[in-house]
Protein backbone atom coordinates (compact mmCIF):
# COMPACT_ATOMS: atom_id res chain seq x y z
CA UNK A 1 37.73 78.64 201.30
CA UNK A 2 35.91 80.85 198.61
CA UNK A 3 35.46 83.50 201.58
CA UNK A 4 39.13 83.68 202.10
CA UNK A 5 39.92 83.60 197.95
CA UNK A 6 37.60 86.86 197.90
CA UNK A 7 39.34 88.73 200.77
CA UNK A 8 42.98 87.92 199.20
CA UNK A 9 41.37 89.50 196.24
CA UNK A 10 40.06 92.69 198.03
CA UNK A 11 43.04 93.07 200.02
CA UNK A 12 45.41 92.57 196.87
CA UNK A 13 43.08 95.12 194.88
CA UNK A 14 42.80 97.82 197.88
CA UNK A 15 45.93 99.87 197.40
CA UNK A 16 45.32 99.98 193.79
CA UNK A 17 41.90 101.61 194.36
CA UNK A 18 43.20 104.07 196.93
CA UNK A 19 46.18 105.17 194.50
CA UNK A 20 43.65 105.23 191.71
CA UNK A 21 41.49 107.33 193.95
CA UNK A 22 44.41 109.83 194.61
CA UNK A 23 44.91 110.09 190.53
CA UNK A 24 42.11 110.29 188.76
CA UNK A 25 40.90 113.45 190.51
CA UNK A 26 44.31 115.31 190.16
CA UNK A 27 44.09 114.21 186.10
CA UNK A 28 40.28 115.49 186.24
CA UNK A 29 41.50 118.68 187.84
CA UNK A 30 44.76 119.13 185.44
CA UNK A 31 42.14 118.53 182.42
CA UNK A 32 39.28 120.42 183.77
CA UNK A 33 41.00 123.39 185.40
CA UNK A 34 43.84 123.95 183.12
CA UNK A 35 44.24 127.38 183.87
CA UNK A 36 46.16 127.08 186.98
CA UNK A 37 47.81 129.64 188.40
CA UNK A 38 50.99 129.72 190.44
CA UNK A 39 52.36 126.56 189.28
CA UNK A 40 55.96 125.90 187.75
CA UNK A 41 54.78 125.76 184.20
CA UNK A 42 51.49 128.06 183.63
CA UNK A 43 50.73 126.40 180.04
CA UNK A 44 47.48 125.03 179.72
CA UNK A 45 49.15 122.69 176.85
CA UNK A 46 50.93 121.32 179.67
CA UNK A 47 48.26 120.80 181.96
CA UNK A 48 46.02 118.98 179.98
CA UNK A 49 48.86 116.93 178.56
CA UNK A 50 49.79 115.93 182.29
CA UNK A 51 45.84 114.99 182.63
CA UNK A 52 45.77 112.91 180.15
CA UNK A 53 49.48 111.35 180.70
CA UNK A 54 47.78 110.69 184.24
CA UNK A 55 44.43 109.09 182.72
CA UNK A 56 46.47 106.91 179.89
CA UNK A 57 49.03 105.94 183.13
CA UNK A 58 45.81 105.40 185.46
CA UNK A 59 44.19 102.80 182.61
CA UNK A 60 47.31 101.05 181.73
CA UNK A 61 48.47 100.27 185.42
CA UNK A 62 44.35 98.92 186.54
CA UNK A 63 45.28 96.19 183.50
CA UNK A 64 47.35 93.49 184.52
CA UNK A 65 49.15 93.17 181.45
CA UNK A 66 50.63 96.90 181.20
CA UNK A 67 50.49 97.08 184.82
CA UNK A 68 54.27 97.78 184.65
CA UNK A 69 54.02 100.04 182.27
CA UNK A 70 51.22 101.98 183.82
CA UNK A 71 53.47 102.18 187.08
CA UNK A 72 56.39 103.34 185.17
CA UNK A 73 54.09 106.33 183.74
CA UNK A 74 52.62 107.30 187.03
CA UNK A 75 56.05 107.07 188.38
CA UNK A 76 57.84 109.12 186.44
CA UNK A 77 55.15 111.56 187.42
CA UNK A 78 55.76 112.02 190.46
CA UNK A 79 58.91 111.75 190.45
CA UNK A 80 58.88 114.95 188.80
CA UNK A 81 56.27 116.38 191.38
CA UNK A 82 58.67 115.73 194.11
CA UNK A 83 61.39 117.37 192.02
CA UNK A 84 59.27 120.46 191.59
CA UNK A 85 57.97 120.80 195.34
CA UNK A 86 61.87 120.53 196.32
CA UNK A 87 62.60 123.15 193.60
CA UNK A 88 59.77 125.43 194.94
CA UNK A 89 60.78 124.96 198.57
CA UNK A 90 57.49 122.81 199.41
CA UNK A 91 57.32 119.38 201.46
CA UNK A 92 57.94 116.59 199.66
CA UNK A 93 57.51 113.95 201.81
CA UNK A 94 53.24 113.21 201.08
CA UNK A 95 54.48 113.57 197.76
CA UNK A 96 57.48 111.01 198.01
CA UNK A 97 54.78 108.21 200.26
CA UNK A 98 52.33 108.40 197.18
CA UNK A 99 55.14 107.75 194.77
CA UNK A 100 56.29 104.87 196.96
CA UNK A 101 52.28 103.93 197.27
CA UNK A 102 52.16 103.34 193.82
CA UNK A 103 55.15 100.92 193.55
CA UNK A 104 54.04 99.14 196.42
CA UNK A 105 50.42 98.42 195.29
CA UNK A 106 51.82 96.94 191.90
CA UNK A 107 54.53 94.81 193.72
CA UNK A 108 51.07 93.39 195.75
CA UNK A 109 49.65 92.61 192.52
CA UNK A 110 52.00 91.28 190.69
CA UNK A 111 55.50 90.24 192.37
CA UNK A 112 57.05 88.49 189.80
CA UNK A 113 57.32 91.74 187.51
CA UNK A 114 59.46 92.87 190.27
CA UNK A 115 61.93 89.65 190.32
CA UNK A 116 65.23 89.55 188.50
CA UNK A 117 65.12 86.71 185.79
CA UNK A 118 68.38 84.41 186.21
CA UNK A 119 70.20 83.36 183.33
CA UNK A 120 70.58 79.61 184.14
């Protein structure tokens, strides 16, 4: 019984952990390495704001209470990645299954966020 309560708890947390694994180094790399050449907006302002939009995203959606909020933030994100790689010409679709990724591994973790509230 305890054995099964601590796999429904790894299982839950898992695609959290990979989609945190997927952000923290692009927010590392936008912060570190804000220099970047050859991207839409050149402005190291920019950069390091989108690192730590990313971090502040990253922290709010691993905490169950702002989890939606955190989602919304790392959302709207990539939502405007996959707007710039079908701007530059780029495929979007890696782009487009990590966006989905990250709704999906807050709907595990919380469904009733996701659920309409009836007024009865």
């Amino acid at each position: 019984m305890k054995a099964n309560k601590i796999l429904r708890t790894i299982l839950i947390w898992l695609p959290s952990v990979a989609i945190v694994l997927f952000y923290i180094p692009n927010a590392l790399d936008k912060l570190i390495n804000h220099n970047q050449t050859g991207k839409v907006v050149e402005s190291s302002a920019v950069m390091i704001t989108a690192g730590l939009f990313i971090l502040i995203g990253v922290a709010l959606f691993l905490y169950n209470k702002t989890m939606i909020i955190g989602t919304a933030m790392l959302t709207l994100y990539m939502v405007f990645i996959v707007l710039i790689h079908m701007y530059k010409g780029k495929p979007s679709e890696l782009v487009i299954l990590i966006l989905m990724s990250t709704v999906f591994a807050a709907y595990i973790r919380n469904p009733e966020l996701f659920q309409m509230k009836s007024k009865s």
